[in-house]
C-alpha atoms as a PDB file:
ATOM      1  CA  UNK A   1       0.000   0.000   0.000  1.00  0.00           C
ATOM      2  CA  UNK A   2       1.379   3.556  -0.943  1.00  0.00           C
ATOM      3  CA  UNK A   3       1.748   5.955   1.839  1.00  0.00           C
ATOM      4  CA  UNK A   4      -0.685   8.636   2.426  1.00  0.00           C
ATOM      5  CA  UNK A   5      -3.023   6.406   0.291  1.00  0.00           C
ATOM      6  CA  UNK A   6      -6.224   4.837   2.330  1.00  0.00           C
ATOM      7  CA  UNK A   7      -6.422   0.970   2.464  1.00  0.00           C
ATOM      8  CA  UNK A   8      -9.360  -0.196   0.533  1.00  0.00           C
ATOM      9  CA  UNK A   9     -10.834  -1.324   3.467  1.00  0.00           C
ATOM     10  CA  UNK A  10     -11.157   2.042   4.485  1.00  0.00           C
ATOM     11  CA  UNK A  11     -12.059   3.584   0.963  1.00  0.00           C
ATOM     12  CA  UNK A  12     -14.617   0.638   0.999  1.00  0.00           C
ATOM     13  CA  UNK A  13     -15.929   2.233   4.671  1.00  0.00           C
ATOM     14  CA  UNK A  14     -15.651   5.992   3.316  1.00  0.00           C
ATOM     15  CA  UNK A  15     -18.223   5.387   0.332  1.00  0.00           C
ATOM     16  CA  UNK A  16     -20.513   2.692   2.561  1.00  0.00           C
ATOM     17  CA  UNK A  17     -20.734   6.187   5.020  1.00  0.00           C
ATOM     18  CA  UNK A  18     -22.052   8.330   1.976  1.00  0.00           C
ATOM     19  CA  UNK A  19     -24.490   5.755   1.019  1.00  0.00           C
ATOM     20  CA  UNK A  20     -25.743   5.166   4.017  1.00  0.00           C
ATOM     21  CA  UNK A  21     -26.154   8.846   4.735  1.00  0.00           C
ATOM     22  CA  UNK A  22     -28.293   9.155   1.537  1.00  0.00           C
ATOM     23  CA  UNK A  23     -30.160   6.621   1.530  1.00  0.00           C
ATOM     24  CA  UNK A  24     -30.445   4.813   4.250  1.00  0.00           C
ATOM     25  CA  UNK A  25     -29.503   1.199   5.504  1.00  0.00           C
ATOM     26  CA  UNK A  26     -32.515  -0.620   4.080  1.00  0.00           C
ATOM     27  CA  UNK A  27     -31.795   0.877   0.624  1.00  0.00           C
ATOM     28  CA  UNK A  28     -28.324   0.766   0.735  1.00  0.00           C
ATOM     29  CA  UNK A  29     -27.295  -2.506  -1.044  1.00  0.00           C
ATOM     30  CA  UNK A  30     -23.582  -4.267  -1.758  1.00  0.00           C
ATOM     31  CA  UNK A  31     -23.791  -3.592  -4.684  1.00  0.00           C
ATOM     32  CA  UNK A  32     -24.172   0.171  -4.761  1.00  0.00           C
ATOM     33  CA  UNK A  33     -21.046   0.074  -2.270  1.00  0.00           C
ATOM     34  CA  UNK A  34     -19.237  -2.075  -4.919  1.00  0.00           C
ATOM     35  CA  UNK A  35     -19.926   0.681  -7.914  1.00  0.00           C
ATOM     36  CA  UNK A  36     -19.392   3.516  -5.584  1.00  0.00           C
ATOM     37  CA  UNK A  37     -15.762   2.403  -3.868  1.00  0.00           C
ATOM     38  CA  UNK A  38     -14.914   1.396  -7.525  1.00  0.00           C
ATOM     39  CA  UNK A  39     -14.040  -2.363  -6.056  1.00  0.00           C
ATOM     40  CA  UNK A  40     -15.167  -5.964  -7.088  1.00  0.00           C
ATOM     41  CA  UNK A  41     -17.472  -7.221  -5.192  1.00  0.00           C
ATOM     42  CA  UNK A  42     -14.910 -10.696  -3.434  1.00  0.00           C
ATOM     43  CA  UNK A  43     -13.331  -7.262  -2.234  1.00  0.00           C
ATOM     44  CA  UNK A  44     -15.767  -5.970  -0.553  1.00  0.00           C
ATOM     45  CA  UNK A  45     -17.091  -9.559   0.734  1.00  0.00           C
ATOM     46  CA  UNK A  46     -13.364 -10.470   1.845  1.00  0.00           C
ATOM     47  CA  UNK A  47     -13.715  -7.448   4.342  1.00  0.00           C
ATOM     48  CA  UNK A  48     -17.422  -7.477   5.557  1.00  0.00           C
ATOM     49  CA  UNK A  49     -19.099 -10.463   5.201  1.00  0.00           C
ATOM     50  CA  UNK A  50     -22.641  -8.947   5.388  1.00  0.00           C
ATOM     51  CA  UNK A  51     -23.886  -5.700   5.106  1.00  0.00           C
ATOM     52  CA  UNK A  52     -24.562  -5.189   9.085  1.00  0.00           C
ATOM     53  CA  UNK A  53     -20.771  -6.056   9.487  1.00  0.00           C
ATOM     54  CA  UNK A  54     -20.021  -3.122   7.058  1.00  0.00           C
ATOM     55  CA  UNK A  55     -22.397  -0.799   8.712  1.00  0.00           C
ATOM     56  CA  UNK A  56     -21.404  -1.245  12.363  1.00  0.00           C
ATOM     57  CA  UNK A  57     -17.937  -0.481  10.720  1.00  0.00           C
ATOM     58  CA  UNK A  58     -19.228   2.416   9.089  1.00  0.00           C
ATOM     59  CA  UNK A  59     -20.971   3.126  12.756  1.00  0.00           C
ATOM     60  CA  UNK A  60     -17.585   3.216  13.895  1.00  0.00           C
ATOM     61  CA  UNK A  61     -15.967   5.396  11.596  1.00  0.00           C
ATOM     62  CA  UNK A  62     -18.808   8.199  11.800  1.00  0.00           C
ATOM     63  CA  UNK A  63     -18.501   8.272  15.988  1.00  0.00           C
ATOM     64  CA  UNK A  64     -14.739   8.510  15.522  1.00  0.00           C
ATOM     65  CA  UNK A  65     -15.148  11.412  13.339  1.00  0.00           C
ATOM     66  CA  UNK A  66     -18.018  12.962  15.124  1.00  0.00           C
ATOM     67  CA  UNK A  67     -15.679  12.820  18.299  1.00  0.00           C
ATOM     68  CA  UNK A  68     -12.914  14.693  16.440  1.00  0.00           C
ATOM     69  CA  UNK A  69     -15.880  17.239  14.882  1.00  0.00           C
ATOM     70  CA  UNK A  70     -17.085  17.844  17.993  1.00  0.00           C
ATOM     71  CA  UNK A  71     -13.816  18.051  20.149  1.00  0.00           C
ATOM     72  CA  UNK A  72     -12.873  20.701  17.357  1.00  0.00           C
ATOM     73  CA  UNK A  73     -15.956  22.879  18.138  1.00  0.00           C
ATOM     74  CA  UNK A  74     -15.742  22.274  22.073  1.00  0.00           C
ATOM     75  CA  UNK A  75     -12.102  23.857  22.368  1.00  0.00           C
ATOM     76  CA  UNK A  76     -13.106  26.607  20.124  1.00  0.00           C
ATOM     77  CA  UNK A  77     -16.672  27.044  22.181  1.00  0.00           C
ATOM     78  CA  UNK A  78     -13.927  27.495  25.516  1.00  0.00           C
ATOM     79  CA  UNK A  79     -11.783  30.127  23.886  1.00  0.00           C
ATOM     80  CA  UNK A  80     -14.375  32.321  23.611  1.00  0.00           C
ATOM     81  CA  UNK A  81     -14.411  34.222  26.591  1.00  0.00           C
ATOM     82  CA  UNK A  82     -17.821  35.781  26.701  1.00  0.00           C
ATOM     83  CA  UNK A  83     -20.078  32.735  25.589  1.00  0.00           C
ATOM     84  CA  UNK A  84     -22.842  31.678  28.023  1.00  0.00           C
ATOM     85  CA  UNK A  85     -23.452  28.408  29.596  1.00  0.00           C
ATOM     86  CA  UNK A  86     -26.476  27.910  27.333  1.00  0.00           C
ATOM     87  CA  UNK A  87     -25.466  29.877  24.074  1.00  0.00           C
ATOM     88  CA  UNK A  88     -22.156  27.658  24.290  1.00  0.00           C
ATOM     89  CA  UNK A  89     -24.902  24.444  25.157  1.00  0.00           C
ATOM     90  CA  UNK A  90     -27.435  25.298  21.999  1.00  0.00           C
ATOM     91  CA  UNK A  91     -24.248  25.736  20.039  1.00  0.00           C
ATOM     92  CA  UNK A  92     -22.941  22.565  20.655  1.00  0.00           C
ATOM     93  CA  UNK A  93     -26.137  20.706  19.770  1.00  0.00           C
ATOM     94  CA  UNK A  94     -26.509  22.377  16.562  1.00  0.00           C
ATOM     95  CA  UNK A  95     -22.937  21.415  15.665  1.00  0.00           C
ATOM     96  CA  UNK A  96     -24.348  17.801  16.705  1.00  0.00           C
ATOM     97  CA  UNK A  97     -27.383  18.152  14.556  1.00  0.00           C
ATOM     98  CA  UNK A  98     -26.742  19.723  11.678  1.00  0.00           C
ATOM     99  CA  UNK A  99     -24.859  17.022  10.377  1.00  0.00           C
ATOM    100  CA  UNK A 100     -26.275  14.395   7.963  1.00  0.00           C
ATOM    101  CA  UNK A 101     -24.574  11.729   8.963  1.00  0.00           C
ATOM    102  CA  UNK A 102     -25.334  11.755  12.047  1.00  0.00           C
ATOM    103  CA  UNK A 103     -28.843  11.988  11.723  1.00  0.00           C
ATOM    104  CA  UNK A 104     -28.547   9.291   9.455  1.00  0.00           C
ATOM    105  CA  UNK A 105     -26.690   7.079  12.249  1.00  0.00           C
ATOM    106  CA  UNK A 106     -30.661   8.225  14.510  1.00  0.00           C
ATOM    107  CA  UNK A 107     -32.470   7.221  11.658  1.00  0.00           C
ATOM    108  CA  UNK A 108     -31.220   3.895  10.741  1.00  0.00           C
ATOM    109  CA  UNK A 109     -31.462   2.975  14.320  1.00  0.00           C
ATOM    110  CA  UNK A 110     -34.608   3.783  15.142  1.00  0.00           C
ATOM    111  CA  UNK A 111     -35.778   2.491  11.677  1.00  0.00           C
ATOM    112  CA  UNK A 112     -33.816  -0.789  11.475  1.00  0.00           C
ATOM    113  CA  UNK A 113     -33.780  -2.074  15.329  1.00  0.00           C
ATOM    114  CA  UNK A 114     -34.854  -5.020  14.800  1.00  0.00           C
ATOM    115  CA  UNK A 115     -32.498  -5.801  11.960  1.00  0.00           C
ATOM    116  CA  UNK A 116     -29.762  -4.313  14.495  1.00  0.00           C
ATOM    117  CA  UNK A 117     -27.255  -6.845  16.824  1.00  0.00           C
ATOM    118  CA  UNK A 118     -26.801  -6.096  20.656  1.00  0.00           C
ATOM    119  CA  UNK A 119     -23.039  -4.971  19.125  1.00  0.00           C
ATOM    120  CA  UNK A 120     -25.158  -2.732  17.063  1.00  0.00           C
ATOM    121  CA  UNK A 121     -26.600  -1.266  19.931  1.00  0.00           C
ATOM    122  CA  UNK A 122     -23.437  -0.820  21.917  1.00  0.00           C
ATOM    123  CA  UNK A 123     -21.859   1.028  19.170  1.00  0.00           C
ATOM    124  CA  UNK A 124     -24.427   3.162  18.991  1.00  0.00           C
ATOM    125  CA  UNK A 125     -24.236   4.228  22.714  1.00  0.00           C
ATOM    126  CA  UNK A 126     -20.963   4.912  22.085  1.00  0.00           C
ATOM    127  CA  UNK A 127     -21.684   7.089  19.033  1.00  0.00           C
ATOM    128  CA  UNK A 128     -24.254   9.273  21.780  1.00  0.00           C
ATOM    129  CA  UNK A 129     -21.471   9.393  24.239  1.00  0.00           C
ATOM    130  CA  UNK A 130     -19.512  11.209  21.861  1.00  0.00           C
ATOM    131  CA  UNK A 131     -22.468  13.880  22.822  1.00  0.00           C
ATOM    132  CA  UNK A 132     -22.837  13.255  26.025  1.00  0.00           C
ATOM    133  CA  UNK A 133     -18.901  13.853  26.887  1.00  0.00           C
ATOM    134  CA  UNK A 134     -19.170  17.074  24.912  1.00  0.00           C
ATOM    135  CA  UNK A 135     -21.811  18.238  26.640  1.00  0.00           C
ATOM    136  CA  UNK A 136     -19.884  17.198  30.083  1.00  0.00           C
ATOM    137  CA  UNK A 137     -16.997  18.944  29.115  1.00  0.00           C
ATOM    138  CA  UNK A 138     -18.813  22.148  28.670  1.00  0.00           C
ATOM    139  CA  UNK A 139     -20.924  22.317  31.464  1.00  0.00           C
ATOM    140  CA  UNK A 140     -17.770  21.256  33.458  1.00  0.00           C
ATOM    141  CA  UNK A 141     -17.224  24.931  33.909  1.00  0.00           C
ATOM    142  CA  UNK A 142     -20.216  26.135  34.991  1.00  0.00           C
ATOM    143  CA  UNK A 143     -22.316  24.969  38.276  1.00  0.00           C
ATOM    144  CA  UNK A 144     -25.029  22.697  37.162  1.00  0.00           C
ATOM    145  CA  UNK A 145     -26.618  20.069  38.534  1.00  0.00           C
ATOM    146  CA  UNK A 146     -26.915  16.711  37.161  1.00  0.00           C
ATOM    147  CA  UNK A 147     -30.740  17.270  37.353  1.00  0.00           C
ATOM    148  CA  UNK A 148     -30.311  20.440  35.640  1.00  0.00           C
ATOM    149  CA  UNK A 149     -27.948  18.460  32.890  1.00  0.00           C
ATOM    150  CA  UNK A 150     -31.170  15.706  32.627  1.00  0.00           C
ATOM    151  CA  UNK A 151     -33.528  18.402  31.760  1.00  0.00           C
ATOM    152  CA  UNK A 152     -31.417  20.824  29.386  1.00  0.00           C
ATOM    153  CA  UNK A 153     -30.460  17.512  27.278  1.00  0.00           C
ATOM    154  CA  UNK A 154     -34.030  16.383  27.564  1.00  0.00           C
ATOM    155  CA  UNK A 155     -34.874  19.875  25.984  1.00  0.00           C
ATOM    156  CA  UNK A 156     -32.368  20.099  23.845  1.00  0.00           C
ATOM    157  CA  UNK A 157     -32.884  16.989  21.967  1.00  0.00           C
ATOM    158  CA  UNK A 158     -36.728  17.638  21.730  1.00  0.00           C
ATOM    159  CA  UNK A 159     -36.494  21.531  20.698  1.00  0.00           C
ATOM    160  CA  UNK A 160     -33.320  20.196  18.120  1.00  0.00           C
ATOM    161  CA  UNK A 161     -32.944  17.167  17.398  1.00  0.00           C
ATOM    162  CA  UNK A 162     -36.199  15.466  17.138  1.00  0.00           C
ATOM    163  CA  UNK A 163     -37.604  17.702  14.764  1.00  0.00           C
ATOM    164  CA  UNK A 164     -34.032  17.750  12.928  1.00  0.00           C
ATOM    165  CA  UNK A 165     -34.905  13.906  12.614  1.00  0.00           C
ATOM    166  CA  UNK A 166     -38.260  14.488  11.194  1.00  0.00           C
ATOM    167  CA  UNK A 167     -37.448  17.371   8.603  1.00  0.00           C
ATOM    168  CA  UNK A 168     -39.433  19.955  10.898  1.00  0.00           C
ATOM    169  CA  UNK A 169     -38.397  22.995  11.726  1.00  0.00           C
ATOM    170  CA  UNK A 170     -36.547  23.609  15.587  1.00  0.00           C
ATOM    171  CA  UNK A 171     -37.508  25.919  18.214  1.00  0.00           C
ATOM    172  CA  UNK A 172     -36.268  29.431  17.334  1.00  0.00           C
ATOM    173  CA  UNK A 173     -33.023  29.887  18.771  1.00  0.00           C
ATOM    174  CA  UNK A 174     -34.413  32.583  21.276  1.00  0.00           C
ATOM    175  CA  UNK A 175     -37.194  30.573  22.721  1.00  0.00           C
ATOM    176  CA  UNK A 176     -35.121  27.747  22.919  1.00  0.00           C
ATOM    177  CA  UNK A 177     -32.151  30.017  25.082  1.00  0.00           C
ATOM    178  CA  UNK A 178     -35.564  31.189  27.109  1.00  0.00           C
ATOM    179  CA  UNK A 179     -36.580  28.014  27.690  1.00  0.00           C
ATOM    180  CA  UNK A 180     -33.371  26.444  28.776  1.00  0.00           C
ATOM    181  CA  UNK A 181     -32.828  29.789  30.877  1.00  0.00           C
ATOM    182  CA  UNK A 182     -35.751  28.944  32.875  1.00  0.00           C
ATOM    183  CA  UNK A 183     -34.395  25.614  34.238  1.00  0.00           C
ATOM    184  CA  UNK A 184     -31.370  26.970  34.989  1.00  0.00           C
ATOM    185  CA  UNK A 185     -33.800  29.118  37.571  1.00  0.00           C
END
């Protein structure tokens, strides 16, 4: 293998990701992988022997890169001196949510459970710890209560992410600072 050049196992993961993300796992089949990593199809067999094998790789891959996304945002979130415990908070969700991906990682869960292995699952919780540390980091700073953590997540992910996950629009930014304001209180 050249250096600098990824291994096709890895090339193979990269274009199972963007598939996935488009369409879906259901509609997501071998054979679009095959075409899209430019690879026969022994190749892509020799490294995942079934399609759930290739997406709990894939899985794996997208919570390694949303922990370096979101570490990224996090440091840059601290350096800025005058940010609020909740603008910094809504600003780290919307980093979270306003990814494809990631909502694609929600939506194939959620769609596909029963299609899904307990590793499935466990990979899963530790592609929402990469949220949950984020969020734990910030906070880390500021006094809040792990009651008052419960609630603003519980918020949070209704007012951004649940609606992000059904293509409807979020709480305006405002209300949403408002309303996270008041449990703070």
């Amino acid at each position: 293998m050249a250096r600098g050049r990824p291994s096709k196992k890895a090339h193979i993961v990269e274009a199972a990701c963007g598939l996935f993300t488009q369409q879906g796992y259901q509609s997501t089949s071998i054979d679009q992988v095959v075409v899209t990593a430019g690879v026969s199809k022994p190749t892509v067999y020799s490294n995942f022997p079934t399609k759930l094998v290739l997406w709990e790789t894939a899985l794996a891959s997208l919570t390694e890169q949303a922990q370096d996304e979101m570490q990224k945002v996090l440091v840059r979130l601290q350096a800025k001196k005058n940010l609020t415990l909740i603008s910094g908070w809504i600003l780290l969700w919307e980093a979270w949510v306003n990814k494809a991906d990631r909502l694609a990682v929600y939506r194939i869960l959620l769609g596909e459970q029963h299609k899904m292995l307990p590793s499935t699952f466990a990979l899963f919780t530790e592609f929402e710890a990469v949220l949950e540390s984020t969020l734990l980091a910030w906070i880390a700073e500021f006094a809040v209560s792990p009651m008052n953590f419960f609630a603003l997540k519980a918020v949070s992910r209704e007012a951004l992410l649940t609606p992000a996950l059904m293509n409807q629009a979020m709480m305006v930014k405002t209300e949403l600072e408002s309303q996270l304001d008041g449990l703070m209180k």
